[in-house]
Protein backbone atom coordinates (compact mmCIF):
# COMPACT_ATOMS: atom_id res chain seq x y z
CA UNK A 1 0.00 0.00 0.00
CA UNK A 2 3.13 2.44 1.08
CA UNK A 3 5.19 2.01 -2.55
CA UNK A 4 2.51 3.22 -5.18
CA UNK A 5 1.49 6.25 -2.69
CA UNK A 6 5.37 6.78 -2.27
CA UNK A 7 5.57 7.17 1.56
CA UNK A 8 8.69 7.39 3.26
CA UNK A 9 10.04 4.31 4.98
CA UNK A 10 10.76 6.93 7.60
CA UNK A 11 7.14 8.06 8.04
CA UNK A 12 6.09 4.14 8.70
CA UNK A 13 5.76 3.46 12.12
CA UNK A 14 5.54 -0.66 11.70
CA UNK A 15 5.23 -2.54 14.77
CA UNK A 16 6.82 -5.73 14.64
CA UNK A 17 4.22 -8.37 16.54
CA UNK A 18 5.99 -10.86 15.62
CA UNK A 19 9.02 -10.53 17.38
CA UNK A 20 9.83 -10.83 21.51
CA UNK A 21 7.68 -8.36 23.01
CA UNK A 22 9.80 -6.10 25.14
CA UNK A 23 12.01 -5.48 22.25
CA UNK A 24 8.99 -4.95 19.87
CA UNK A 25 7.92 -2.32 21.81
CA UNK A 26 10.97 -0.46 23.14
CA UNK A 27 11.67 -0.61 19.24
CA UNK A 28 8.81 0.93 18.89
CA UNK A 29 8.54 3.44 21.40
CA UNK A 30 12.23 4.76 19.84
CA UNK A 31 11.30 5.13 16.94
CA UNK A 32 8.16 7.02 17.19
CA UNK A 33 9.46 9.33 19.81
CA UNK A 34 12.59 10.23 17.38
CA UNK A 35 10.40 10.85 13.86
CA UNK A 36 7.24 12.34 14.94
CA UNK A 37 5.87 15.78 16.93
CA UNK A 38 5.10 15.21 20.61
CA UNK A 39 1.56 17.01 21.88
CA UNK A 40 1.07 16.99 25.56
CA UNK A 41 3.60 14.31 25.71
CA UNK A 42 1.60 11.87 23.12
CA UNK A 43 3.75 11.26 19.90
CA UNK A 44 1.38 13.33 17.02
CA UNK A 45 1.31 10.75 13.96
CA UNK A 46 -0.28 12.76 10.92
CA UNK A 47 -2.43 9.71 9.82
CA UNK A 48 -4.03 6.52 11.53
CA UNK A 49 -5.74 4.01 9.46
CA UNK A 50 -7.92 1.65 11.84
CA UNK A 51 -10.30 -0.85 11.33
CA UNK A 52 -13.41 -2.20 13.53
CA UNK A 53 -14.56 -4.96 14.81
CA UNK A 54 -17.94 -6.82 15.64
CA UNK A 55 -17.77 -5.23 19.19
CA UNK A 56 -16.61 -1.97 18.39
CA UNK A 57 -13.01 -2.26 19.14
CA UNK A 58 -10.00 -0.94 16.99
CA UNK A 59 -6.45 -0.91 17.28
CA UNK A 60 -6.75 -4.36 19.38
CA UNK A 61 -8.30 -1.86 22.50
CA UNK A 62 -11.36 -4.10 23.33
CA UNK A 63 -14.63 -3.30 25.16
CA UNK A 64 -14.34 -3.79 28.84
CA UNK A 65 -10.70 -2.73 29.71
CA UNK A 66 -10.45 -0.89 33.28
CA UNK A 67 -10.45 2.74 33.32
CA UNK A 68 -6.82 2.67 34.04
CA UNK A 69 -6.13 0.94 31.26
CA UNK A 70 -7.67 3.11 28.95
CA UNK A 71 -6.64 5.83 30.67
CA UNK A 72 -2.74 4.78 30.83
CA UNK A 73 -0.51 7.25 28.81
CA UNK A 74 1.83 4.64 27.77
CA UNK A 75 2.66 5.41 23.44
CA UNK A 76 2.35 1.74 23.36
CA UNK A 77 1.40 -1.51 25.02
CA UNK A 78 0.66 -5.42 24.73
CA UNK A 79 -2.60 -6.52 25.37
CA UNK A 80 -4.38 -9.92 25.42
CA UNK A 81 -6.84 -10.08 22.90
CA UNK A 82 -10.20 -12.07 23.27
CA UNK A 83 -9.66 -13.27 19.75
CA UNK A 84 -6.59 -14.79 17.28
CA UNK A 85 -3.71 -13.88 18.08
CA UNK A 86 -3.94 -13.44 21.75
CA UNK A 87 -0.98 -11.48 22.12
CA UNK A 88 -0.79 -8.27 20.81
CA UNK A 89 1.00 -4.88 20.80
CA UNK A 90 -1.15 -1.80 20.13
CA UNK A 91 -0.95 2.18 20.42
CA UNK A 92 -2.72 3.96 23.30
CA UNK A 93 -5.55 6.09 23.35
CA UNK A 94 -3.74 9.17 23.61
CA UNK A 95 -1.86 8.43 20.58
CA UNK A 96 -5.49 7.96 18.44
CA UNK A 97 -6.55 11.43 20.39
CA UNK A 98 -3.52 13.16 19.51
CA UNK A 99 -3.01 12.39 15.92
CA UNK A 100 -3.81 14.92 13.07
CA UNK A 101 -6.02 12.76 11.45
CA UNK A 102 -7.80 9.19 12.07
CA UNK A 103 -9.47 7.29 9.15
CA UNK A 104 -11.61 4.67 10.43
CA UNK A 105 -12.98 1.66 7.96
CA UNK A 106 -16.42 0.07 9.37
CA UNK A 107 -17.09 -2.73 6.88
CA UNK A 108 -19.25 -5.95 7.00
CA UNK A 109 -21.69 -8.46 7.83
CA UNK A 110 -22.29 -7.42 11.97
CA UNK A 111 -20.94 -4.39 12.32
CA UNK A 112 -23.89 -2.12 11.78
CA UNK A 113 -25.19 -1.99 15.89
CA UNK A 114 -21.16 -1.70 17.17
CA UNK A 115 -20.82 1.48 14.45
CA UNK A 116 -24.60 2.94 15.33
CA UNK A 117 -23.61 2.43 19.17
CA UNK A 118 -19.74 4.37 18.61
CA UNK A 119 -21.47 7.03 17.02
CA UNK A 120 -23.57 7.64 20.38
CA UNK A 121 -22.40 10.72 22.35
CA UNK A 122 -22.68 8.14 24.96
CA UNK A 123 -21.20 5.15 23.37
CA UNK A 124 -19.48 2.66 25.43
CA UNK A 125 -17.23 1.16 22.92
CA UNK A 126 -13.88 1.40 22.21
CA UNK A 127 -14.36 3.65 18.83
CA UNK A 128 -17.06 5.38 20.88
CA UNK A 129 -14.15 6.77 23.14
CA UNK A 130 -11.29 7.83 20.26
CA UNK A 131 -13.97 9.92 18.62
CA UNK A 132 -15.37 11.73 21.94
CA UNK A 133 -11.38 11.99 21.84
CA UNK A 134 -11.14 13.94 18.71
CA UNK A 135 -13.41 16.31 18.98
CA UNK A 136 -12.26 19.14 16.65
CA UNK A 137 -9.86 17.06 14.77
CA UNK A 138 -10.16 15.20 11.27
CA UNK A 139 -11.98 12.29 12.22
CA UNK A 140 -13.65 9.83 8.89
CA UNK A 141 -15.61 6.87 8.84
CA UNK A 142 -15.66 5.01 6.03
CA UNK A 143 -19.09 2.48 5.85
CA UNK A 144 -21.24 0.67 3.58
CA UNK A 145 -23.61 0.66 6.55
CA UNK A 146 -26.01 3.79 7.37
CA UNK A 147 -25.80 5.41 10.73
CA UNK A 148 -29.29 6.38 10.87
């Protein structure tokens, strides 16, 4: 996706899941904190592409974490996923609050209530909090499902 749009391997932030976790992340954590703009202490990517699931979660942050969780300020952590793979290393919510712009794709078969239900002011899941986290920032939802 990167070559025909001709985006700088330097302005890829990859995380590497595959490999030992401590090192993935301090990786990570280096590199993000030595190529990007820091807001309020949170690294300021210019774009996030996410996807969502079934229950409303993106980035691997799932419904039902506790509030300190999803309130730590950590750039990045591991979580343990509910589904495949189990282990996984993800960016926090401050990072998804403080980037310039978050694209969101909200595609297929069971999706419709979790995208209706993040659209709530009230919403409870996961997508529900980055965009109460954006407000006043570029924030798009890409859908082939209606939210009304």
């Amino acid at each position: 996706m990167f070559e025909p749009l001709k985006v700088p391997e330097g302005q890829i932030h990859r995380l590497r899941g595959e490999d030992n976790e401590a090192l993935a992340l301090r990786e990570a954590v280096e590199n993000i904190e030595k190529k990007t703009a820091s807001e309020k202490g949170q690294p300021v990517l210019d774009l996030i592409f996410l996807g969502m699931g079934e229950d409303g979660h993106v980035a691997s942050l799932f419904p039902g974490e506790a509030a300190e969780v999803m309130t730590d300020p950590a750039v990045y952590r591991a979580v343990t996923a509910v589904k495949p793979p189990p282990r996984r290393i993800t960016v926090g919510y401050g990072v998804l609050a403080a980037a310039t712009e978050v694209w969101v794709l909200a595609s297929g078969k069971g999706k419709e209530g979790a995208l209706k239900e993040s659209a709530l002011p009230e919403g409870k899941t996961p997508l529900a909090r980055v965009l109460r986290s954006r407000a006043g920032k570029e924030t798009k939802i890409f859908s082939d499902m209606a939210l009304v």
